[in-house]
Protein backbone atom coordinates (compact mmCIF):
# COMPACT_ATOMS: atom_id res chain seq x y z
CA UNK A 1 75.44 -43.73 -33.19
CA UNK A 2 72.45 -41.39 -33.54
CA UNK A 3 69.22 -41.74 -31.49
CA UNK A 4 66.05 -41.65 -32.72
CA UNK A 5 63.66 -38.06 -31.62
CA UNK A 6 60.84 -36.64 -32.42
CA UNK A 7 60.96 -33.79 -34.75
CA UNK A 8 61.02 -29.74 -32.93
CA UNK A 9 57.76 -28.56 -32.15
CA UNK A 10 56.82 -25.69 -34.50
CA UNK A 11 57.84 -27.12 -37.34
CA UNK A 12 54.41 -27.40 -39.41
CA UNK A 13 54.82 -31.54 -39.59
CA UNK A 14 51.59 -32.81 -39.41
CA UNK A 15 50.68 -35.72 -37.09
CA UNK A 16 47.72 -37.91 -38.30
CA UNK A 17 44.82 -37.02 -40.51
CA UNK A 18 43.43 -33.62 -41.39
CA UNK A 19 40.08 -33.57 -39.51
CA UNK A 20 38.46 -30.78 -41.07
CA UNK A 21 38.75 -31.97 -44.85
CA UNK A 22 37.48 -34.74 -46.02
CA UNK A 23 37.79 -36.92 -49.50
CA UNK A 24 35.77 -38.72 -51.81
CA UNK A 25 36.11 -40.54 -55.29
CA UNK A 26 34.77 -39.25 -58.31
CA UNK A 27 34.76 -39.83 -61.99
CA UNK A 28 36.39 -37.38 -64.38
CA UNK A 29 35.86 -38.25 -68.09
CA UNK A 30 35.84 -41.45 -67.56
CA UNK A 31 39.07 -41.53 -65.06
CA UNK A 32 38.87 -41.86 -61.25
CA UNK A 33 39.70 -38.36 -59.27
CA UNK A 34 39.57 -37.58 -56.03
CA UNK A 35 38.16 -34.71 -54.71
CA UNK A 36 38.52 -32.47 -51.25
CA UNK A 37 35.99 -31.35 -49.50
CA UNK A 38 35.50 -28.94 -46.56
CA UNK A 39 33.79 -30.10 -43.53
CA UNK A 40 32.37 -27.04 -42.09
CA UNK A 41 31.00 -25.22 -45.26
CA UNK A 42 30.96 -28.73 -47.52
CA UNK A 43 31.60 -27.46 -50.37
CA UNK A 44 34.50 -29.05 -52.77
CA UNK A 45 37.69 -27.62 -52.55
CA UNK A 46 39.90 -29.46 -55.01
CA UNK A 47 40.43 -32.17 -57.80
CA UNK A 48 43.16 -34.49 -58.08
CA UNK A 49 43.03 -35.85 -61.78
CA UNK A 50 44.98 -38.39 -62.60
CA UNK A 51 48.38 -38.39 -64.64
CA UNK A 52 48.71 -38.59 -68.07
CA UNK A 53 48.39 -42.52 -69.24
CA UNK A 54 47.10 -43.37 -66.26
CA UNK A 55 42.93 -43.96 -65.29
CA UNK A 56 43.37 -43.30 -61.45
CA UNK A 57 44.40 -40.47 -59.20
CA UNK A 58 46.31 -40.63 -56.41
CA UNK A 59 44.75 -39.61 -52.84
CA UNK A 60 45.35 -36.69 -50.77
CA UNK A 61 48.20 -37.23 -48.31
CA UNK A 62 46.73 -37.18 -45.02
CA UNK A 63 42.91 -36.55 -45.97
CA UNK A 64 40.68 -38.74 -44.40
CA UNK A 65 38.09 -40.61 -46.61
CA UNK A 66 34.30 -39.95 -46.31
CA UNK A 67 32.19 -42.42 -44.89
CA UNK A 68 29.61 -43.92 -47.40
CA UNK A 69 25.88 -43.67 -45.90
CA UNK A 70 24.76 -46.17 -44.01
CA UNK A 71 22.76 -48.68 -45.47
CA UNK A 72 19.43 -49.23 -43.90
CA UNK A 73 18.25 -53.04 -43.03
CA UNK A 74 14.60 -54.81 -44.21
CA UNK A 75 12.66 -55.69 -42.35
CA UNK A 76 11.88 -59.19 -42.17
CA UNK A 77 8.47 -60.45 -42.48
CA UNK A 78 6.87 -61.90 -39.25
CA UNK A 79 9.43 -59.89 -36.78
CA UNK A 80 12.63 -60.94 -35.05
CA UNK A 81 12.84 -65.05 -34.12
């Protein structure tokens, strides 16, 4: 029986997200896409269209999604109660 290990170090496996990328979804003629963006310079490194016959695009493997701004609150008439 084998045991389970952790791959060699060195190998170029990647453990958990890509920090310095970031993705967001898009529309492409109508389709979703997915595109890549770069964190430090923000500007948009890639497009992932979708497949023929299909209307969505797969993510980016390991990309983490951008966070949507923040929405701001009302304020309420006559202060906090």
């Amino acid at each position: 029986m084998s045991v389970a290990v952790n791959k060699p170090v060195g190998d170029n496996a990647r453990k958990g997200a890509v920090k310095k990328r970031s993705q967001v979804k898009t529309r492409l003629g109508g389709a979703t896409a997915w595109t890549k963006r770069s964190k430090k310079s923000g500007e948009f490194m890639a497009v992932k269209k979708p497949a023929k016959k299909t209307k969505a695009a797969k993510k980016f493997k390991g990309v983490r999604l951008e966070k949507r701004g923040a929405k701001k609150k009302k304020a309420r008439a006559g202060g906090r109660r």
